[in-house]
C-alpha atoms as a PDB file:
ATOM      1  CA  UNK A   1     -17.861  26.268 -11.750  1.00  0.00           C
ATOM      2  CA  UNK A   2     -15.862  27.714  -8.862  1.00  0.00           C
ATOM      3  CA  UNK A   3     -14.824  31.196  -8.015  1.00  0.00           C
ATOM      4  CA  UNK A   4     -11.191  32.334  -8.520  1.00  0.00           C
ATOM      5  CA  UNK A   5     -11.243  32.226  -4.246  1.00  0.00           C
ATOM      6  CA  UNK A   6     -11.801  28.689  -4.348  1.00  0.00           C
ATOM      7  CA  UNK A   7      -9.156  27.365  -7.074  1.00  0.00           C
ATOM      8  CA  UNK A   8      -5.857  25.652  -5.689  1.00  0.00           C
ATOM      9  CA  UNK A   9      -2.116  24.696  -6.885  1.00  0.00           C
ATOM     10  CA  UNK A  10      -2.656  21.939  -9.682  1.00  0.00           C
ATOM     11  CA  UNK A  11      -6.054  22.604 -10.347  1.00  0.00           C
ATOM     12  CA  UNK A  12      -6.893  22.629 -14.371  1.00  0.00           C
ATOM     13  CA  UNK A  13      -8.508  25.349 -15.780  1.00  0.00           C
ATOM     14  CA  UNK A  14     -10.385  26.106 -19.172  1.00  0.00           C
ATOM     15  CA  UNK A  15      -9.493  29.608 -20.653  1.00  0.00           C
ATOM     16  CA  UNK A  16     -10.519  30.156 -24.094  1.00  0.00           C
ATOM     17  CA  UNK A  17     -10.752  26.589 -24.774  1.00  0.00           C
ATOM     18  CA  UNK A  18      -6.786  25.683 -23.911  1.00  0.00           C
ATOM     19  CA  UNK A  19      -6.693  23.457 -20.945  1.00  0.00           C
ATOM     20  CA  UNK A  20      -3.940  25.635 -18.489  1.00  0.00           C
ATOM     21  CA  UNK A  21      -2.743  23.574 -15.341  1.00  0.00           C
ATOM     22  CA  UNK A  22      -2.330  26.560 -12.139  1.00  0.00           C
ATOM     23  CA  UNK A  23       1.459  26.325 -10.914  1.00  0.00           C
ATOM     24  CA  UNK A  24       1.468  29.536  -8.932  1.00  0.00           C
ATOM     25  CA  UNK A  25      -1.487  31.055  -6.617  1.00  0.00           C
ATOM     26  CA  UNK A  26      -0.948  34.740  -4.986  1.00  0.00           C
ATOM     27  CA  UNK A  27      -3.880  36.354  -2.999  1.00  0.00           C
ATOM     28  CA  UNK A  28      -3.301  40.355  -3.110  1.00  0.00           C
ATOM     29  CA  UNK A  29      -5.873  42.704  -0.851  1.00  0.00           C
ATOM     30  CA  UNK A  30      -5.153  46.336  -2.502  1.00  0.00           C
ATOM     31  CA  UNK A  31      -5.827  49.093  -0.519  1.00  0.00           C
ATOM     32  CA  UNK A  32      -8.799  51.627  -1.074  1.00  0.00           C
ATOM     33  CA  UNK A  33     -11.128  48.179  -3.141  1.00  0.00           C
ATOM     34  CA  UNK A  34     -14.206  47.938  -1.620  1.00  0.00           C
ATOM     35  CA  UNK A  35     -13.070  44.151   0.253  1.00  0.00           C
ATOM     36  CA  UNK A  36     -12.207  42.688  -3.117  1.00  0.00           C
ATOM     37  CA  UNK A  37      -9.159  40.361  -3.067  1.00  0.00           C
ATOM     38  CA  UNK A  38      -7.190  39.634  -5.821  1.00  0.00           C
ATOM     39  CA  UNK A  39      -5.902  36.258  -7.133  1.00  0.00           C
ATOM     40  CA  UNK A  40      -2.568  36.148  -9.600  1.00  0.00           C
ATOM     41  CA  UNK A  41      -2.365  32.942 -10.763  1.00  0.00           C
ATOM     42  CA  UNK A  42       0.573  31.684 -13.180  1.00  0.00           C
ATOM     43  CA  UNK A  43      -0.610  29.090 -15.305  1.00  0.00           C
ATOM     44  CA  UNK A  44       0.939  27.005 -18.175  1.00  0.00           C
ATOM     45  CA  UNK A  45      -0.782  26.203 -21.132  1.00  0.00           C
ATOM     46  CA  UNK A  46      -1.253  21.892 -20.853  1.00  0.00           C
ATOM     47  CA  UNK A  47      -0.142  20.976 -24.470  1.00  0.00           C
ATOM     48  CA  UNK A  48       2.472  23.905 -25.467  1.00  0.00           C
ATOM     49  CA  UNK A  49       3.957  24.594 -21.978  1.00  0.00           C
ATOM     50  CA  UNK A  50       3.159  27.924 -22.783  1.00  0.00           C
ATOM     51  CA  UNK A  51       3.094  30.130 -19.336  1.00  0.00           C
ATOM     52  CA  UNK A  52       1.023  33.430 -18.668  1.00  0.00           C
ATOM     53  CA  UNK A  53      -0.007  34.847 -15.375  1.00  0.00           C
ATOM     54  CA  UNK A  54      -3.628  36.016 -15.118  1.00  0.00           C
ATOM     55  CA  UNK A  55      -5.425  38.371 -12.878  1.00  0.00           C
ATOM     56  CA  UNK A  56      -8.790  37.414 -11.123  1.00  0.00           C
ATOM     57  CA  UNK A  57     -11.173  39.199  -8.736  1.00  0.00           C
ATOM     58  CA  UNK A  58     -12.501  36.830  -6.008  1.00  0.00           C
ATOM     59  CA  UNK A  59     -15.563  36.682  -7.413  1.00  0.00           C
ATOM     60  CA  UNK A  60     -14.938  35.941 -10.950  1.00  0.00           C
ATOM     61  CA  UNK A  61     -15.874  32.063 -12.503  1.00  0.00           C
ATOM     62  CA  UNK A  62     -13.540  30.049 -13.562  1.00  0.00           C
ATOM     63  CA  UNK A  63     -14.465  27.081 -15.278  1.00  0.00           C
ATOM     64  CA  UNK A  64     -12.633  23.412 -14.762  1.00  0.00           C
ATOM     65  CA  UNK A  65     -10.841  21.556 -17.344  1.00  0.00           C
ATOM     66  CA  UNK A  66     -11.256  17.811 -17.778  1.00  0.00           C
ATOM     67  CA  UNK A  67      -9.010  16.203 -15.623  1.00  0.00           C
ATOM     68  CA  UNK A  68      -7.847  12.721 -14.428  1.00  0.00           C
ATOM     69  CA  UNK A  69      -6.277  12.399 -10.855  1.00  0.00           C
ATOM     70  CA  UNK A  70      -4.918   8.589 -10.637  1.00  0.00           C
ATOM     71  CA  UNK A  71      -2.742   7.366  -7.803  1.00  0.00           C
ATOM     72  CA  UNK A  72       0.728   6.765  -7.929  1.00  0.00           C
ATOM     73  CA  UNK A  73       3.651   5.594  -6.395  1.00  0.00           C
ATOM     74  CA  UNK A  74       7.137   7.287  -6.844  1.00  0.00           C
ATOM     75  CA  UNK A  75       8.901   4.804  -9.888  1.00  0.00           C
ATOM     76  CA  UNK A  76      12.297   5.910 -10.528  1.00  0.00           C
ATOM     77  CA  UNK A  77      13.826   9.179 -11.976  1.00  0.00           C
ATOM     78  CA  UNK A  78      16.110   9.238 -15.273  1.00  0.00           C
ATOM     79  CA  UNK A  79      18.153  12.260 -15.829  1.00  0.00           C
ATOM     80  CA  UNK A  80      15.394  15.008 -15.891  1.00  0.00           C
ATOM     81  CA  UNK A  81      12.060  12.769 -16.309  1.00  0.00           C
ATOM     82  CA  UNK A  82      10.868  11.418 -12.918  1.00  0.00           C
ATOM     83  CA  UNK A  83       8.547   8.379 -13.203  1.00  0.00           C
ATOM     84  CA  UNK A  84       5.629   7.170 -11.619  1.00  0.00           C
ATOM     85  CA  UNK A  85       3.838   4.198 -11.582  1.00  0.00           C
ATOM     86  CA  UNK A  86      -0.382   4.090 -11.895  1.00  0.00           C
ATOM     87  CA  UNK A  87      -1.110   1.566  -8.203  1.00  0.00           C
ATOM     88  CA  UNK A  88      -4.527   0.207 -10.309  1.00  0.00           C
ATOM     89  CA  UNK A  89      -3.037  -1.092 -13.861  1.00  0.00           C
ATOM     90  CA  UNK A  90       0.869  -0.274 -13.265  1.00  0.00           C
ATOM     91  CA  UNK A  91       0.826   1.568 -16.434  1.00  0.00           C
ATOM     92  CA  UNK A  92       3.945   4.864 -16.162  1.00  0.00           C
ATOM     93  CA  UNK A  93       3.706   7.944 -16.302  1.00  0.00           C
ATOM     94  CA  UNK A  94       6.916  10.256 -16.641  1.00  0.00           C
ATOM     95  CA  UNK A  95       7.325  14.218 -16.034  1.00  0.00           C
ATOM     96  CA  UNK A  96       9.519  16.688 -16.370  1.00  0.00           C
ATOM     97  CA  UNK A  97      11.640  17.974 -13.084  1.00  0.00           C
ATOM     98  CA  UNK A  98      11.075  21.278 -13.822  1.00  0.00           C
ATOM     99  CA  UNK A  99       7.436  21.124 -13.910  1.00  0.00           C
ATOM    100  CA  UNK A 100       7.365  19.263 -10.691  1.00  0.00           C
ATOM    101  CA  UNK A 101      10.677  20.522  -8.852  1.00  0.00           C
ATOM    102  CA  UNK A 102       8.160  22.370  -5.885  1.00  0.00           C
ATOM    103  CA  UNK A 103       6.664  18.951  -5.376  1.00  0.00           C
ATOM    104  CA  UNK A 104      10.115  16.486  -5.442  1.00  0.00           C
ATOM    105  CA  UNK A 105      10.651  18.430  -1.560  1.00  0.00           C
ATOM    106  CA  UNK A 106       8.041  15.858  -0.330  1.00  0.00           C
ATOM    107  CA  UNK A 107       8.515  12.630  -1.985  1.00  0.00           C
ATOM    108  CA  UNK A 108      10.871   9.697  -1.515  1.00  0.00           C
ATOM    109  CA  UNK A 109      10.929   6.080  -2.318  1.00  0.00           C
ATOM    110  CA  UNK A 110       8.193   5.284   0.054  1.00  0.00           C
ATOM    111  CA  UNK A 111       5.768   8.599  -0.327  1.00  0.00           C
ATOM    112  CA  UNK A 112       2.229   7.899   0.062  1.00  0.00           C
ATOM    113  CA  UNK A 113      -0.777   8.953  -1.746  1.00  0.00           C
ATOM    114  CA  UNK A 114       0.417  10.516  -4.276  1.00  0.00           C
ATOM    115  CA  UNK A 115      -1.727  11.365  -7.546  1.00  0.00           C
ATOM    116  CA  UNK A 116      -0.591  12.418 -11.020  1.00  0.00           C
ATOM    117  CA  UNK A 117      -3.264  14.732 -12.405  1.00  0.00           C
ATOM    118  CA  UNK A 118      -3.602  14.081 -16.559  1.00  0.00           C
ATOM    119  CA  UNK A 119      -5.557  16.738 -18.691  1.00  0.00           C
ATOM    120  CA  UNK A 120      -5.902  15.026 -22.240  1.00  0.00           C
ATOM    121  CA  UNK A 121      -4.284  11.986 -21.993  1.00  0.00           C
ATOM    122  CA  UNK A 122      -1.068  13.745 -20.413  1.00  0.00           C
ATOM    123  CA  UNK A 123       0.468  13.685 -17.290  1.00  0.00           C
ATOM    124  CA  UNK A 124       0.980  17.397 -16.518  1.00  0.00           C
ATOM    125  CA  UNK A 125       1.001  17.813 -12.392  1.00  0.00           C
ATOM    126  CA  UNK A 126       1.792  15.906  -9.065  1.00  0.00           C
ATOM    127  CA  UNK A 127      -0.840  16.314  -6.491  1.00  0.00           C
ATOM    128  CA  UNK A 128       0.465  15.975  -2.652  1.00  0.00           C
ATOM    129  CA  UNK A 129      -1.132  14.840   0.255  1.00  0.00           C
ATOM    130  CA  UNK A 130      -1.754  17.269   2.836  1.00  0.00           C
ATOM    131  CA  UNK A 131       0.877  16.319   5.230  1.00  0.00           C
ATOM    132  CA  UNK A 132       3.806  14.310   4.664  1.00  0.00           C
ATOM    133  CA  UNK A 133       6.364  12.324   6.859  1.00  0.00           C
ATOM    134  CA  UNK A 134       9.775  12.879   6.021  1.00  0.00           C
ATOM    135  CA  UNK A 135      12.974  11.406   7.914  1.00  0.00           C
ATOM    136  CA  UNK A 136      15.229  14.223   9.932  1.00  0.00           C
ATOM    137  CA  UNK A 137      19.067  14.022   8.541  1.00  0.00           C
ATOM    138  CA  UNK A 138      20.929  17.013  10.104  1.00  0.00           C
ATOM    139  CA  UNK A 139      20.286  19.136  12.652  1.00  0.00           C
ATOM    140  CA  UNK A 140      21.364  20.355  15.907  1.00  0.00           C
ATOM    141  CA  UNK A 141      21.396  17.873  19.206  1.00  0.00           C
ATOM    142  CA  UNK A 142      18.333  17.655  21.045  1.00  0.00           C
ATOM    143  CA  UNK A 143      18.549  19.707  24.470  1.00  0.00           C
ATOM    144  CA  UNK A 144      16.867  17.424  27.351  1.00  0.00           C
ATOM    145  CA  UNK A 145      13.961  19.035  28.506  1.00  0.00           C
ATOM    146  CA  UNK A 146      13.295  21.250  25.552  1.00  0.00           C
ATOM    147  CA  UNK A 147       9.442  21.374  25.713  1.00  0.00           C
ATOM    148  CA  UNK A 148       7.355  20.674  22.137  1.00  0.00           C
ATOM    149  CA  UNK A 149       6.540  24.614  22.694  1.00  0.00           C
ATOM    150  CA  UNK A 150       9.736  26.245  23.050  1.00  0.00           C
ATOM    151  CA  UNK A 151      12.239  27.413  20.302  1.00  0.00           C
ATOM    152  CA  UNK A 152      12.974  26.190  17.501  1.00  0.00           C
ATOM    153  CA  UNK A 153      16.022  25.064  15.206  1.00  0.00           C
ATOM    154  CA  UNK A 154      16.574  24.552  11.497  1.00  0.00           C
ATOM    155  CA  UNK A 155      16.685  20.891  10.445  1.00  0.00           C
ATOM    156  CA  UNK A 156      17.602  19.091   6.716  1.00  0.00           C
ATOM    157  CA  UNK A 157      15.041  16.338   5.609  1.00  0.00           C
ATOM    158  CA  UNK A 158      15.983  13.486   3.395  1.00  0.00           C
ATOM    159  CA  UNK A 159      14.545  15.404   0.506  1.00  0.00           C
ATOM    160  CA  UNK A 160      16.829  18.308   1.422  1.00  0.00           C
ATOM    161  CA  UNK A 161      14.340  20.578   2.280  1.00  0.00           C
ATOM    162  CA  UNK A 162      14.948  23.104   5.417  1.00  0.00           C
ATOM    163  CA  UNK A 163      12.086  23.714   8.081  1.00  0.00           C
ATOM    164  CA  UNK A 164      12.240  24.581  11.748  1.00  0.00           C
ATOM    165  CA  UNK A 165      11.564  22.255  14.466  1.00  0.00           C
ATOM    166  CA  UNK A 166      11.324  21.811  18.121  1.00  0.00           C
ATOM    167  CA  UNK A 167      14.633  21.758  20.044  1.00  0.00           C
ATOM    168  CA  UNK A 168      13.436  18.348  21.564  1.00  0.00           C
ATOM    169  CA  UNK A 169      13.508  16.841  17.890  1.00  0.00           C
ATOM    170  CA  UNK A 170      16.724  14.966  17.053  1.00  0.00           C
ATOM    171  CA  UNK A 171      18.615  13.488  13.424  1.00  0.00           C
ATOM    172  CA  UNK A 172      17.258  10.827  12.432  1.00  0.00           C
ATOM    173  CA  UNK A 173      13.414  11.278  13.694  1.00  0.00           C
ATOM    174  CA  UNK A 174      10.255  11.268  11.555  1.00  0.00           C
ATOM    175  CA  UNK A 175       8.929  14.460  11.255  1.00  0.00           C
ATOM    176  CA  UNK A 176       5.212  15.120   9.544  1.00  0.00           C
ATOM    177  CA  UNK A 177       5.761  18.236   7.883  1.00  0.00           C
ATOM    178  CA  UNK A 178       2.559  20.676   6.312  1.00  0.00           C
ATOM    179  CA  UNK A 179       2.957  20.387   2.532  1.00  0.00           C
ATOM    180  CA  UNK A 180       1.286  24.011   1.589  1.00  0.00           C
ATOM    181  CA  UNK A 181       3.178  26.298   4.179  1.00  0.00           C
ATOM    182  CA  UNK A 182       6.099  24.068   4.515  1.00  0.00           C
ATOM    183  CA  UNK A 183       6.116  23.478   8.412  1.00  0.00           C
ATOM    184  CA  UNK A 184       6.283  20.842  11.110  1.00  0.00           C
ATOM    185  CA  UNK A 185       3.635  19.689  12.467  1.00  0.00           C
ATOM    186  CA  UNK A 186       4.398  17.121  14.575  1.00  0.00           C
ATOM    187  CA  UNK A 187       6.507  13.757  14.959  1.00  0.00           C
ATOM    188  CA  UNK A 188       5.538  10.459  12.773  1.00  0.00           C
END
């Protein structure tokens, strides 16, 4: 049973015997606590969709639902389901945009390592691999020279997302891009 420190995005917990899936993670240090963070996690109850944010000290226990993480590759999306197929037995799973619309930045036809995470027999999360490579489609010329160091300029991915990049980077590169703070780290 982790502490509420050690719980991350995705990760299904047990409260009161409902199954809640963590969308949301905010780490708080108020002033005048004897070192104690706090953690304000918004969670959303598995089978009702149900959401309520909860307030933990570091060191409280959480304990883990029963959950499935199988590995998937990016299907096909119809109106507001996205689907995904299982890469073991091929069998679909489909979820909802808005319950994955933080995670559809990163993925594209050819995403890798992808898992669906299923908490009693339902699909209810997309887990992401640490780093991702995503295709540059707009930004600003490259200036010759511009060292991997210097400053940086906004760029569009194929997903639409925004980050900041090197001047040296150019449309059209491959980018690897840091899925939990949402920066480049480097080209593909």
């Amino acid at each position: 049973m982790p502490k509420a420190s050690e719980i991350k995005r995705n990760a299904a917990v047990d409260i009161n015997g409902e199954a809640y899936i963590i969308r949301d993670i905010e780490r708080s240090v108020p002033q005048g606590r004897a070192g104690g963070s706090l953690y304000r996690m918004r969670m959303y109850n598995v089978s009702t969709n149900h959401k309520i944010d909860e307030t933990f000290k570091d060191s409280d226990i959480l304990n883990l639902a029963d959950l499935i993480r199988r590995a998937v590759t990016f299907s096909y999306s119809d109106g507001d389901e996205y689907v995904f197929m299982d890469s073991e037995d091929y069998s679909s799973y489909s979820l909802n945009k808005e319950s994955i619309e933080d995670e559809l930045q990163f993925v594209t036809d050819d995403s890798q390592g992808l898992h669906v995470v299923i908490v009693n027999d339902a699909p209810v999360a997309l887990d992401l691999p640490g780093v991702v490579e995503l295709e540059i489609i707009e930004t600003d010329p490259s200036i010759k020279g511009g060292s991997a160091t210097a400053r940086t300029k906004p760029a569009k991915l194929s997903t639409g997302l925004m980050i900041q990049v090197p001047e040296h980077i150019s449309t059209g590169d491959r980018v690897k891009v840091n899925v939990e703070d949402r920066k480049f780290t480097g080209r593909a």
